[in-house]
Protein backbone atom coordinates (compact mmCIF):
# COMPACT_ATOMS: atom_id res chain seq x y z
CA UNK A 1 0.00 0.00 0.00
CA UNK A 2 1.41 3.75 -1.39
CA UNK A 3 1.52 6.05 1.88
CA UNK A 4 2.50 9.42 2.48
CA UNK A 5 2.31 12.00 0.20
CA UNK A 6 1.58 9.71 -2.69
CA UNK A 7 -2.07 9.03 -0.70
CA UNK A 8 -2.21 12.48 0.83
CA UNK A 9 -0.84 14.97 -1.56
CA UNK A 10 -0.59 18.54 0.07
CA UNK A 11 -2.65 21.29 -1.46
CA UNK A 12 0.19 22.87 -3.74
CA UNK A 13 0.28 19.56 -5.55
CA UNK A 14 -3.47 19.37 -6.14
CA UNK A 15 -3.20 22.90 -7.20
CA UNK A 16 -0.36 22.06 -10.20
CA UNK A 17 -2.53 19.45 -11.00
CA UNK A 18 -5.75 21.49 -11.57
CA UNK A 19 -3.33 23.90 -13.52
CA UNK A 20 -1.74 21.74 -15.43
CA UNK A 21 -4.83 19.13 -16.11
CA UNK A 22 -6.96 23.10 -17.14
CA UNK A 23 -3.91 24.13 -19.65
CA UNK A 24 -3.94 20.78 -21.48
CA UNK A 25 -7.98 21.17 -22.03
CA UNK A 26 -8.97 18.13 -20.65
CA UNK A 27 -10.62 19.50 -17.04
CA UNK A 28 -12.24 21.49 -18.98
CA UNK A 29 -13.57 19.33 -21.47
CA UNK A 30 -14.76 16.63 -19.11
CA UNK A 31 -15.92 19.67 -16.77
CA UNK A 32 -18.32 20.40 -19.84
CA UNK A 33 -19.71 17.42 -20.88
CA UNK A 34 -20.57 16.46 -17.13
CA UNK A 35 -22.37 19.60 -17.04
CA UNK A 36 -24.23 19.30 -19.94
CA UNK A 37 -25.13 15.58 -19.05
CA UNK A 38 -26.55 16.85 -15.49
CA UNK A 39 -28.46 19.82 -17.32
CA UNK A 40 -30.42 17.04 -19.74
CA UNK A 41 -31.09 14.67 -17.27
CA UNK A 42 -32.42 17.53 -14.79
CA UNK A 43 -34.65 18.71 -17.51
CA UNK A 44 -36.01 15.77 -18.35
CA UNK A 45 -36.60 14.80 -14.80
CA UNK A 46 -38.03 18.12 -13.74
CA UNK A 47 -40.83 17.89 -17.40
CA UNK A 48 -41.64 14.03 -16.94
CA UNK A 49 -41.27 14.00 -13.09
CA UNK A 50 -43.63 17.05 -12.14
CA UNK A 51 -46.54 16.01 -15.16
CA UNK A 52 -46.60 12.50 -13.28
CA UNK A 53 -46.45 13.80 -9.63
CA UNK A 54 -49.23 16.87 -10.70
CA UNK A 55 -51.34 14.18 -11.98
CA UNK A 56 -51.02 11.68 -9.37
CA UNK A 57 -51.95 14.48 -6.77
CA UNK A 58 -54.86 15.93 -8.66
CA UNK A 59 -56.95 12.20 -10.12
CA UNK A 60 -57.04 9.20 -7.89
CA UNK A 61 -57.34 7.00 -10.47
CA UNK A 62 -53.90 7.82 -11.77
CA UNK A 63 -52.83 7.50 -8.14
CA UNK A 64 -53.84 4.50 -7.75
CA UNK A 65 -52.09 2.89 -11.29
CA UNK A 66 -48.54 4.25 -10.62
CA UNK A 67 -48.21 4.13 -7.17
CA UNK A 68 -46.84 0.99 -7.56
CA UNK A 69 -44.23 1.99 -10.37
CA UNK A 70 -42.94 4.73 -8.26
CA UNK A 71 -42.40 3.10 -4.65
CA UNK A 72 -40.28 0.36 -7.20
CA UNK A 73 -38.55 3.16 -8.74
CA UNK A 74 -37.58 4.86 -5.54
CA UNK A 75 -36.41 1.93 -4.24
CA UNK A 76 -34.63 0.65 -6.54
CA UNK A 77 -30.60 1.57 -6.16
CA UNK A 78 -29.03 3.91 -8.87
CA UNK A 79 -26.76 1.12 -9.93
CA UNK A 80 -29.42 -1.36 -10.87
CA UNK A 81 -30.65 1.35 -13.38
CA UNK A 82 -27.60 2.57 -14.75
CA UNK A 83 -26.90 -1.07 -15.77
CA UNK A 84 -29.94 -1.76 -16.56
CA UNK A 85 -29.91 1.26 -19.33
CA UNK A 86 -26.28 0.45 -20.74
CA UNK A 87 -27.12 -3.33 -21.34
CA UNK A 88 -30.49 -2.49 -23.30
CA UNK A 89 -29.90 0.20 -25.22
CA UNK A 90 -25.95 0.33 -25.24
CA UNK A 91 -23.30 2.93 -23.97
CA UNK A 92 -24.62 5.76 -25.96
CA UNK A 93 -25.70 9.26 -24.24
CA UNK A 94 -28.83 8.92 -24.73
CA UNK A 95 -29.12 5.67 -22.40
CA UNK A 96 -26.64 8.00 -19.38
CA UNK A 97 -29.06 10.66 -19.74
CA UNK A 98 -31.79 8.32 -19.62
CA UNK A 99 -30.55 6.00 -16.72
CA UNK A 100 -29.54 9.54 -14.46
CA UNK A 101 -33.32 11.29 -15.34
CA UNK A 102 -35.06 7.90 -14.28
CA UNK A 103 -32.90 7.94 -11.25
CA UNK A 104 -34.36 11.59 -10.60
CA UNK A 105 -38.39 11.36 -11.76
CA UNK A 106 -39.71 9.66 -8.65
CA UNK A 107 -38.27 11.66 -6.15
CA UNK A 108 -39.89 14.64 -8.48
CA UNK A 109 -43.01 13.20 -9.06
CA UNK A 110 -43.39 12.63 -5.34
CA UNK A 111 -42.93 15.86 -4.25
CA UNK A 112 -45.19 17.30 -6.85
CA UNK A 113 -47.68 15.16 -5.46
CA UNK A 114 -47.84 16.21 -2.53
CA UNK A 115 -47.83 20.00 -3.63
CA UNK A 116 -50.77 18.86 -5.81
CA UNK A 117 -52.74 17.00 -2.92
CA UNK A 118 -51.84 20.22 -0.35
CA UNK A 119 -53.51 23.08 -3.10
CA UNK A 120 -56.20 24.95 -1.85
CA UNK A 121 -59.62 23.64 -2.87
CA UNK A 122 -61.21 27.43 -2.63
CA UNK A 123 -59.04 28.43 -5.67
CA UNK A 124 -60.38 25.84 -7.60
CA UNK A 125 -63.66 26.64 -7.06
CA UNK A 126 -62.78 30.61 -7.52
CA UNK A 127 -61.46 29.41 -11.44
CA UNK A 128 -64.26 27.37 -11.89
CA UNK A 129 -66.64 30.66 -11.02
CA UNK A 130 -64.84 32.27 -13.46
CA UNK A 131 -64.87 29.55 -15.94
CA UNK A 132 -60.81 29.55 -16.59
CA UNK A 133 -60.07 27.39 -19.25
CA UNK A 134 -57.52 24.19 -18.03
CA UNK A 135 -55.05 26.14 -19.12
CA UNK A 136 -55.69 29.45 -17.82
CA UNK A 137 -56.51 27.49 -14.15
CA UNK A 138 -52.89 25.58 -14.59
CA UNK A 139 -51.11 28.66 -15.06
CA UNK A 140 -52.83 31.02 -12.86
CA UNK A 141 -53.80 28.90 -10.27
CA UNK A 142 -51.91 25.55 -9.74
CA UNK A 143 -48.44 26.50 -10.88
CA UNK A 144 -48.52 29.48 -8.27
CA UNK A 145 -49.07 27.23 -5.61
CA UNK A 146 -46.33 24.52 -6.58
CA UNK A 147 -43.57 26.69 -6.82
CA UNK A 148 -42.10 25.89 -3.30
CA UNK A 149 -42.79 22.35 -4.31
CA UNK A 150 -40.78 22.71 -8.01
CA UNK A 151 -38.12 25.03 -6.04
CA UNK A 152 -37.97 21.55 -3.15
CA UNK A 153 -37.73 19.52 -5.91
CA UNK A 154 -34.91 21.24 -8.28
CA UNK A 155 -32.96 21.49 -5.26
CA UNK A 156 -32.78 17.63 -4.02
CA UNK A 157 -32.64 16.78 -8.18
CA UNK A 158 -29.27 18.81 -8.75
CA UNK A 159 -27.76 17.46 -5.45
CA UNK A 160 -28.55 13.76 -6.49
CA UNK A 161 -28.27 13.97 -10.47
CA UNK A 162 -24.59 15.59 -9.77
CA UNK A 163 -23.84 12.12 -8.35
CA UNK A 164 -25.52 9.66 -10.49
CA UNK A 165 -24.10 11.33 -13.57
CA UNK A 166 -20.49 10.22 -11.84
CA UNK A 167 -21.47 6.73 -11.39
CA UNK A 168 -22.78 6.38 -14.91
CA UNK A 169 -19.35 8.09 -16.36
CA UNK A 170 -17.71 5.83 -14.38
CA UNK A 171 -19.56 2.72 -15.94
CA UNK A 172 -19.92 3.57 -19.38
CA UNK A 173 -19.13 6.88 -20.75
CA UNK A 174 -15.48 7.70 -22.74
CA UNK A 175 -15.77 11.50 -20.67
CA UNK A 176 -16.66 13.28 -18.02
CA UNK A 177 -15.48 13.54 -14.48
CA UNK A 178 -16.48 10.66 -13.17
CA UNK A 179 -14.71 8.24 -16.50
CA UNK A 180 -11.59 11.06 -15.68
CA UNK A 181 -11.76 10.09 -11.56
CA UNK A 182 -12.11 6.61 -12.26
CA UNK A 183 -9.02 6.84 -15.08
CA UNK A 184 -6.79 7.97 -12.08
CA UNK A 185 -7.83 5.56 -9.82
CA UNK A 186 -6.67 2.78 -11.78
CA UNK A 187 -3.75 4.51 -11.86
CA UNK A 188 -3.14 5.27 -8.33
CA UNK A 189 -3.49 9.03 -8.71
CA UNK A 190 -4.51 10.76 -5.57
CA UNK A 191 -3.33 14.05 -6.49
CA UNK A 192 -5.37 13.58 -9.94
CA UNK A 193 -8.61 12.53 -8.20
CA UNK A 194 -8.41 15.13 -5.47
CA UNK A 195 -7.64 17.89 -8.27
CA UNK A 196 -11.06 16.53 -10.27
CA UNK A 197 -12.89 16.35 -7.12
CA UNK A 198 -11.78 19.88 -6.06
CA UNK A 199 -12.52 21.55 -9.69
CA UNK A 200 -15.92 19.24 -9.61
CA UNK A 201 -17.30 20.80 -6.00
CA UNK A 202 -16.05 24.03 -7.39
CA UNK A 203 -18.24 24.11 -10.48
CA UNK A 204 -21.02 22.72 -7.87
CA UNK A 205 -20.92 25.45 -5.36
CA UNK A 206 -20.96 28.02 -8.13
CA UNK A 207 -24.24 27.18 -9.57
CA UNK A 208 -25.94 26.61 -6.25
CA UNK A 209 -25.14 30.07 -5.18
CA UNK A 210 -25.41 31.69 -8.56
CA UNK A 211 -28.09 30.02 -10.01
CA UNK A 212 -30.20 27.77 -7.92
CA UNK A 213 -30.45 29.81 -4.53
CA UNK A 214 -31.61 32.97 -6.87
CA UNK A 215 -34.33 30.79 -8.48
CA UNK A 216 -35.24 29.35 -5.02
CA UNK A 217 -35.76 32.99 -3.75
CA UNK A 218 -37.11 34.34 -6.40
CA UNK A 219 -39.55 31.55 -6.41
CA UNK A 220 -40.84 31.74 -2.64
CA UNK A 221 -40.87 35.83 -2.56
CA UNK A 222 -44.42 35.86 -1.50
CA UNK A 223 -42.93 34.11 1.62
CA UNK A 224 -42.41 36.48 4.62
CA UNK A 225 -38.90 36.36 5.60
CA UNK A 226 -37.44 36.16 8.84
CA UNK A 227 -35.42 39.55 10.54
């Protein structure tokens, strides 16, 4: 077993690393296509996700028929899937993307359930008054009331699609950071997978505070807000 600095490799050295590894390209190449693999899957797990979960709160009946589906989806582990979606449709992007956003959708369609099950049953009745059209009474009436839940629910989906998308590089992609972290540790490279893991959390930390706190606030503003 390596010890020493070779398994604990001071900050400087992670620091050349990230220098070096950003001047040849390749952090930031496998930087981007991470990113771009967690915006697709998020997207498609926020769309599919909160149709299900609005549904599922507002008929029974469709309660009732995937209820079912999602307690196995929940339950089943990330790894399961990820396989599952590599050995049927091959190691193609469309199958990561896939396998991360079906990872995601129950977790979203649960939450948007219960936002759906907790809206207020005047309002309804106020649109109906006023004969709103379905879409006029989604806009103007449901989707007001959901945001918390959709702000809940993008929140928990970036936290957990950031580390799916890793596993699935890991298992089947040519890119990415998770195919560069798991390069290194075949290789023994602590200073290598420390200097991915650093630039990764980086890139993390600044879209939660730049993007997804903003769109959290902006989303609950009606809130009142504590001194």
């Amino acid at each position: 077993m390596a010890t020493g600095r070779s398994t604990l490799p001071g900050p400087s050295a992670v620091a050349r690393f990230i220098v070096a590894e950003t001047a040849s390209g390749d952090l930031l190449r496998n930087l981007g296509m991470t990113l771009a693999r967690v915006v697709a899957a998020f997207v498609v797990a926020m769309a599919i996700g909160a149709a299900a979960g609005i549904a599922m709160g507002r008929f029974r009946a469709v309660d009732r028929v995937a209820d079912t589906w999602l307690v196995v989806l929940l339950n089943t582990p990330a790894l399961v899937i990820t396989v599952l979606a590599y050995v049927w449709f091959g190691l193609t992007e469309a199958a990561a993307v896939g396998a991360v956003a079906l990872n995601k959708i129950p977790t979203v369609a649960v939450t948007l359930r219960e936002g759906a099950r907790a809206l207020d049953p005047k309002l309804d009745e106020l649109a109906a008054v006023y004969r709103f059209s379905a879409w006029k009474t989604l806009r103007h009436v449901i989707l007001p009331q959901l945001m918390p839940y959709f702000a809940a629910a993008s929140r928990s989906g970036i936290a957990l699609i950031w580390k799916i998308v890793l596993l699935v590089e890991l298992l089947g992609r040519p890119n990415g950071v998770g195919f560069a972290i798991h390069l290194y540790f075949q290789m023994f490279d602590v200073t290598a997978i420390l200097g991915y893991s650093v630039a990764f959390a980086a890139v993390m930390l600044a879209i939660e505070y730049a993007l997804v706190q903003p769109l959290e606030r902006h989303a609950t503003r009606w809130r009142p807000r504590r001194a």
